[in-house]
N, C-alpha and C. Protein backbone atom coordinates (compact mmCIF):
# COMPACT_ATOMS: atom_id res chain seq x y z
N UNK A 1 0.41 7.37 9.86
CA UNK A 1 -0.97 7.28 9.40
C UNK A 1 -1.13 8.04 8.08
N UNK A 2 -0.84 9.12 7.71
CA UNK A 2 -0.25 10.01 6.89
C UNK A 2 -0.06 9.18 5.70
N UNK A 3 1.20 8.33 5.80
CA UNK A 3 1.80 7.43 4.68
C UNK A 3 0.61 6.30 4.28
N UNK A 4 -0.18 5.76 5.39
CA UNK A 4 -1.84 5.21 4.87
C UNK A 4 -2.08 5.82 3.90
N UNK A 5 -2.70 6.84 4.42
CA UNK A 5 -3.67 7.82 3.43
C UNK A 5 -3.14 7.33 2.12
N UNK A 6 -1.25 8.43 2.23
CA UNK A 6 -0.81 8.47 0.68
C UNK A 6 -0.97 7.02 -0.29
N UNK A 7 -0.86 5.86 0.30
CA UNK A 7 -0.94 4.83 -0.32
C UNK A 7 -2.20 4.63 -0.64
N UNK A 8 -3.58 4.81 -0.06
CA UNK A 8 -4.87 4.95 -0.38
C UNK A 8 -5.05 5.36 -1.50
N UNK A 9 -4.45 6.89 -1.82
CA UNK A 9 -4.73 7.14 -2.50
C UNK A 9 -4.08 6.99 -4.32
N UNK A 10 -2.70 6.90 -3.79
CA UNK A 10 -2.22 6.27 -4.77
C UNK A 10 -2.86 4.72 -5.60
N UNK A 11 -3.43 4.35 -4.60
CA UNK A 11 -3.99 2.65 -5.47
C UNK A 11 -5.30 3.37 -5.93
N UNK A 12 -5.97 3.96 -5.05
CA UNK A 12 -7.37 4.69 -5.56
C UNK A 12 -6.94 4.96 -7.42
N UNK A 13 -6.47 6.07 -7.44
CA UNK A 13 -5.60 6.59 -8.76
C UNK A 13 -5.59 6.15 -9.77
N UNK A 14 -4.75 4.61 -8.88
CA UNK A 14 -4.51 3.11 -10.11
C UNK A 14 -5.49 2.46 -10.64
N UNK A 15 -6.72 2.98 -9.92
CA UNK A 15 -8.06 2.15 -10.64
C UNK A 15 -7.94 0.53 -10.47
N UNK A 16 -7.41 0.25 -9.07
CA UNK A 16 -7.40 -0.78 -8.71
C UNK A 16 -7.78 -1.29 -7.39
N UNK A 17 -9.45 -1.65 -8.42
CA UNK A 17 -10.52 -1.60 -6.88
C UNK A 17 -10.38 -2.62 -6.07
N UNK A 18 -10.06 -3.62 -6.45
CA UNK A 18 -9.53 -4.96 -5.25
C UNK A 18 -8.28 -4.59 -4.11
N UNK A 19 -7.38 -3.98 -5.24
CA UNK A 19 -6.53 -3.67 -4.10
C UNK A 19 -6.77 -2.62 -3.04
N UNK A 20 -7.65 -1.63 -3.21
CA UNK A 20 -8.25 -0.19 -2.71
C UNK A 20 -9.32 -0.78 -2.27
N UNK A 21 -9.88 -2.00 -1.80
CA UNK A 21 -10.74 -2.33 -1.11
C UNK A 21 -9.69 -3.30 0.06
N UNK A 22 -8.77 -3.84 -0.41
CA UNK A 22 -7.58 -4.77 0.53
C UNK A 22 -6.93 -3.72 1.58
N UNK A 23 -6.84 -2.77 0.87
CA UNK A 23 -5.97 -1.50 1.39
C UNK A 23 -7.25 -1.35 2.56
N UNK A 24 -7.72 -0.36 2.34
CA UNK A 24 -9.29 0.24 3.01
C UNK A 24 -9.34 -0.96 4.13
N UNK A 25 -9.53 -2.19 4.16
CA UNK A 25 -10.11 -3.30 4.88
C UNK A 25 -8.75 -3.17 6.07
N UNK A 26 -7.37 -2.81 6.07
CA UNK A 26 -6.23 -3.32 6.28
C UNK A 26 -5.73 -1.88 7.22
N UNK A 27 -6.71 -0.87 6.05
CA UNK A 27 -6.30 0.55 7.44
C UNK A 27 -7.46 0.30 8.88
N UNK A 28 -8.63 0.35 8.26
CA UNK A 28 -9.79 -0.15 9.09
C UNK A 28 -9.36 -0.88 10.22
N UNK A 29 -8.81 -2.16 9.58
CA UNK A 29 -8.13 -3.25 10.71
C UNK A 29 -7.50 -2.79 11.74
N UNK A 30 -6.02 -2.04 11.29
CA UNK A 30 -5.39 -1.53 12.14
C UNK A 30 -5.66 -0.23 13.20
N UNK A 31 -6.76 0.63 12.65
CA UNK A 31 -7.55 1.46 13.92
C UNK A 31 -8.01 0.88 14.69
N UNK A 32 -9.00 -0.49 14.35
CA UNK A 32 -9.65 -0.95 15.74
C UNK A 32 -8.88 -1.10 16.91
């Protein structure tokens, strides 16, 4: 879960809001 985060935040970073909204939608997913 950890390695989530780090990738979160790494695209966050990248200023790459489509993908940091794909990401976000995809961690979300996988908690339910």
């Amino acid at each position: 879960m950890e390695n989530d985060a780090d990738c979160y935040m790494e695209v966050s970073a990248g200023g790459g809001d489509a993908l940091r909204t794909k990401k976000l939608a995809l961690i979300l997913g996988d908690q339910r």
